[in-house]
N, C-alpha and C. Protein backbone atom coordinates (compact mmCIF):
# COMPACT_ATOMS: atom_id res chain seq x y z
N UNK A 1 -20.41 -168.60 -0.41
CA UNK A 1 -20.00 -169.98 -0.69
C UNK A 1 -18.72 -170.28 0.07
N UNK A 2 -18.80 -171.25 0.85
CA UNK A 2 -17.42 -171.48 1.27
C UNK A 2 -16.49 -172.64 0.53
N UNK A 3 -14.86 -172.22 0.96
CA UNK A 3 -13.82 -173.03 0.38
C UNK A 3 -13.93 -174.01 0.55
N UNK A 4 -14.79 -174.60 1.77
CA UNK A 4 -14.43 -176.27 2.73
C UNK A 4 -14.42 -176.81 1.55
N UNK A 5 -13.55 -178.13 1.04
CA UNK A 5 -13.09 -178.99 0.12
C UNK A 5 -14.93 -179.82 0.55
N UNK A 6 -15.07 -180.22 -0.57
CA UNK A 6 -16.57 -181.44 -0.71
C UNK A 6 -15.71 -182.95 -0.22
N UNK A 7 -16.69 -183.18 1.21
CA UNK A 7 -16.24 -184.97 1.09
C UNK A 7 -17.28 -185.64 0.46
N UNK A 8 -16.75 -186.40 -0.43
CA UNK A 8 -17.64 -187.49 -1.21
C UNK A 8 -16.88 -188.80 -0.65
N UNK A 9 -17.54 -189.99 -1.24
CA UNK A 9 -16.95 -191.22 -1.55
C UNK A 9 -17.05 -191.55 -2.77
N UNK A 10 -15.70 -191.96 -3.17
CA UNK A 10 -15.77 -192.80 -4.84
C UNK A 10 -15.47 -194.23 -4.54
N UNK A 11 -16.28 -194.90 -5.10
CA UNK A 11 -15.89 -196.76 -4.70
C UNK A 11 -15.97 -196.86 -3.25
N UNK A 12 -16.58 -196.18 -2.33
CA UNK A 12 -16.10 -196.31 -0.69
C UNK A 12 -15.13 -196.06 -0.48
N UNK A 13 -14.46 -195.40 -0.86
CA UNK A 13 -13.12 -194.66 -0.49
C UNK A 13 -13.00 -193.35 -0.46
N UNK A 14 -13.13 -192.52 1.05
CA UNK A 14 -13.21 -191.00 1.22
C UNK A 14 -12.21 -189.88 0.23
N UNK A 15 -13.15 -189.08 -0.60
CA UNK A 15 -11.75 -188.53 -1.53
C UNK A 15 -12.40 -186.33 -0.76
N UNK A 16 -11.59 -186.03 -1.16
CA UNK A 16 -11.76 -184.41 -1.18
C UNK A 16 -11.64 -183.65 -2.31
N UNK A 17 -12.37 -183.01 -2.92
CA UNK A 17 -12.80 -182.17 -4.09
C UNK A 17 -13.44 -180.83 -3.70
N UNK A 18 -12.47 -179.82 -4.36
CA UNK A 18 -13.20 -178.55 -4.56
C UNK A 18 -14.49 -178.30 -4.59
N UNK A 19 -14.69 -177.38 -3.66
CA UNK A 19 -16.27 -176.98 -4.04
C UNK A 19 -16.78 -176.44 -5.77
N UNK A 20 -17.85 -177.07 -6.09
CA UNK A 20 -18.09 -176.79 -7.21
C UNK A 20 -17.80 -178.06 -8.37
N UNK A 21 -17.10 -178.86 -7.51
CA UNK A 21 -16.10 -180.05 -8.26
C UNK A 21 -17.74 -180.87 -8.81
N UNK A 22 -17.22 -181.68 -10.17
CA UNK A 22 -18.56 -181.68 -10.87
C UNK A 22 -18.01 -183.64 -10.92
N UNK A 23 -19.34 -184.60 -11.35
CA UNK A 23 -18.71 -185.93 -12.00
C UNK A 23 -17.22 -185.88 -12.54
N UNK A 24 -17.32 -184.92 -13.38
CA UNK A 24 -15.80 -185.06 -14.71
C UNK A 24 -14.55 -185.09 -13.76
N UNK A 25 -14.47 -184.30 -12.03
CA UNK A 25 -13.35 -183.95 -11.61
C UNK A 25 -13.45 -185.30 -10.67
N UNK A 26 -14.17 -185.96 -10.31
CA UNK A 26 -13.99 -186.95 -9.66
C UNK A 26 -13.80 -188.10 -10.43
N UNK A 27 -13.94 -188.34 -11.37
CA UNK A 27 -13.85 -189.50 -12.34
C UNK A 27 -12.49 -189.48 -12.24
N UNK A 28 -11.66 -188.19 -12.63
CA UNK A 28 -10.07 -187.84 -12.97
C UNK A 28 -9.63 -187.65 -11.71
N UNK A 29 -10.38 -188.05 -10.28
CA UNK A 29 -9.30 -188.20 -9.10
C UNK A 29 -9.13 -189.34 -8.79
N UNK A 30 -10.26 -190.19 -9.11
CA UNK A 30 -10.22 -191.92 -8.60
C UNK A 30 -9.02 -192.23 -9.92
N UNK A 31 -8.93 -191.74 -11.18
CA UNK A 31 -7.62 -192.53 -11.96
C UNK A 31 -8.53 -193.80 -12.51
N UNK A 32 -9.64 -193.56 -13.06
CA UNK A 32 -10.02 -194.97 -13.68
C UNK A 32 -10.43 -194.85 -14.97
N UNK A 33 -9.83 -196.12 -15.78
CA UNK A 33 -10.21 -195.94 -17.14
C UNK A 33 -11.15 -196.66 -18.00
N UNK A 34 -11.45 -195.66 -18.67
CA UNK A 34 -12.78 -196.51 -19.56
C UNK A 34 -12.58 -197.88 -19.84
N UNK A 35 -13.60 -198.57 -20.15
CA UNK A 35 -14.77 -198.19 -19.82
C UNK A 35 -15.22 -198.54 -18.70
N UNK A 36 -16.28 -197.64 -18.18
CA UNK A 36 -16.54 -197.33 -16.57
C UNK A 36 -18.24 -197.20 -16.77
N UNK A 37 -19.22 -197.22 -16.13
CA UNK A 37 -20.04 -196.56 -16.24
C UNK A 37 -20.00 -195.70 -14.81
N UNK A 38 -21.11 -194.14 -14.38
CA UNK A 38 -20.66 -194.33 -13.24
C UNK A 38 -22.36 -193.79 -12.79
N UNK A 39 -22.04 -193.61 -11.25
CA UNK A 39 -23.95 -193.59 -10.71
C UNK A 39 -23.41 -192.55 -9.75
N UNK A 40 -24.26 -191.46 -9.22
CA UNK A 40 -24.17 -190.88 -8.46
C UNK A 40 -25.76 -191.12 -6.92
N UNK A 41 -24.93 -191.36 -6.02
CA UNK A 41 -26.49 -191.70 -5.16
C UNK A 41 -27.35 -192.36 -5.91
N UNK A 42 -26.67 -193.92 -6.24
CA UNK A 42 -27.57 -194.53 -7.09
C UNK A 42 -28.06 -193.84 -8.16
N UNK A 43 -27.67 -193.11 -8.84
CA UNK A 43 -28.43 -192.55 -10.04
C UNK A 43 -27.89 -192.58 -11.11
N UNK A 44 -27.73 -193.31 -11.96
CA UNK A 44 -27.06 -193.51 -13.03
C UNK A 44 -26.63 -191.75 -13.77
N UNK A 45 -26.02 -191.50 -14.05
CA UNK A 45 -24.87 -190.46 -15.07
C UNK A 45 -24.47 -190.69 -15.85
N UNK A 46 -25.04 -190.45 -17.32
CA UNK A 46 -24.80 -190.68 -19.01
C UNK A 46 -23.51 -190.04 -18.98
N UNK A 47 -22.58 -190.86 -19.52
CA UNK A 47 -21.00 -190.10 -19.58
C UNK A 47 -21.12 -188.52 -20.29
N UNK A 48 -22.12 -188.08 -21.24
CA UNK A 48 -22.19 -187.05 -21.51
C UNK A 48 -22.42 -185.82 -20.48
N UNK A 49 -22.79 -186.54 -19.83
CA UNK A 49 -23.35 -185.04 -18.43
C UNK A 49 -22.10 -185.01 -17.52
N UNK A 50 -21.00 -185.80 -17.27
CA UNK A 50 -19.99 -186.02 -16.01
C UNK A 50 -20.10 -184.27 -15.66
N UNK A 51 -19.21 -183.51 -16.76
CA UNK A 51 -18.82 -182.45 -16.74
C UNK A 51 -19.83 -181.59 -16.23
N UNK A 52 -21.36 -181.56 -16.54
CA UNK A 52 -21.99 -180.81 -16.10
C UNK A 52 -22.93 -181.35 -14.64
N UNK A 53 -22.62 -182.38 -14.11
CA UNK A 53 -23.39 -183.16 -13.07
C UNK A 53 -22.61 -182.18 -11.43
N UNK A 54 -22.95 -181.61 -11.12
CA UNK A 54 -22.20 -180.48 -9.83
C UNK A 54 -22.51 -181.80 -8.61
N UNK A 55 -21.33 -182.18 -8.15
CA UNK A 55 -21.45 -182.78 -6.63
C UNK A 55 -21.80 -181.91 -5.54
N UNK A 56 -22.27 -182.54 -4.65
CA UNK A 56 -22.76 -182.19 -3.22
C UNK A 56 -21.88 -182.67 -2.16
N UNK A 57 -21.65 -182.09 -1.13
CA UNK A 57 -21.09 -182.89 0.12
C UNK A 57 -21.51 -183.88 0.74
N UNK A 58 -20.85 -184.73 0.65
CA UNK A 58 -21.07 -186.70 1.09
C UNK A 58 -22.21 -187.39 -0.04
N UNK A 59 -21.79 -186.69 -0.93
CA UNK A 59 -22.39 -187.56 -2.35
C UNK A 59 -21.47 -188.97 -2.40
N UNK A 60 -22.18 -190.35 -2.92
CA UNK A 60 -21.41 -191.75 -2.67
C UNK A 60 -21.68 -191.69 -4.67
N UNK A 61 -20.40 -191.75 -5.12
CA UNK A 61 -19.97 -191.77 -6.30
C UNK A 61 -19.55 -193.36 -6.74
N UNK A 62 -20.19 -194.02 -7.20
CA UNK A 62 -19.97 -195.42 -8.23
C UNK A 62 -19.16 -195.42 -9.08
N UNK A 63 -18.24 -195.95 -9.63
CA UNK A 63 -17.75 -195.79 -10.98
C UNK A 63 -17.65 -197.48 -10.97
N UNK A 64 -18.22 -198.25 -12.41
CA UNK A 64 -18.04 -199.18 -12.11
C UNK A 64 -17.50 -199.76 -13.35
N UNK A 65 -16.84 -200.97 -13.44
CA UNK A 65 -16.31 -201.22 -14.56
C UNK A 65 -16.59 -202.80 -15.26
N UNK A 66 -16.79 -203.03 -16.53
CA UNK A 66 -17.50 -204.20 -16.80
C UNK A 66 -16.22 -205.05 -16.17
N UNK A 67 -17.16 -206.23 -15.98
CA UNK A 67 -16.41 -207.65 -15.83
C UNK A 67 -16.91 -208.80 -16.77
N UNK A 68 -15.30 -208.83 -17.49
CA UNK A 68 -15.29 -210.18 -19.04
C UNK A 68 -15.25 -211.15 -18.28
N UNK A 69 -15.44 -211.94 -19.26
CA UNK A 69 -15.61 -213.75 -18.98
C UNK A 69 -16.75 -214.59 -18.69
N UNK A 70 -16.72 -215.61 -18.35
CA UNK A 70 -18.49 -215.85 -17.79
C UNK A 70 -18.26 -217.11 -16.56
């Protein structure tokens, strides 16, 4: 297994994460707070799995957040 850091995108914005780095560690690098839902490669991610969801290199990470008002 190598060290190379994982490039993903969160929101379109290039981030670097440990190999092995899972949903839960990228949620806590973008800094965003609930409530969020988030999608991985379009795929929706039940907040219960973040921790166990393992990223891939150049995975495009969603986190999205409601919008009030009408």
């Amino acid at each position: 297994m190598s060290d190379t850091p994982l490039q993903v995108l969160i929101n379109q914005a290039p981030h670097s994460l440990p190999q092995g780095a899972t949903l839960a560690d990228a949620v806590a690098a973008s800094g965003i707070q609930p409530p969020f839902a988030a999608a991985v490669n379009l795929q929706f991610v039940p907040r219960g799995q973040y921790a166990g969801h393992a990223l891939a290199d150049h995975d495009k990470i969603e986190l999205i957040s409601p919008i009030t008002g009408g």
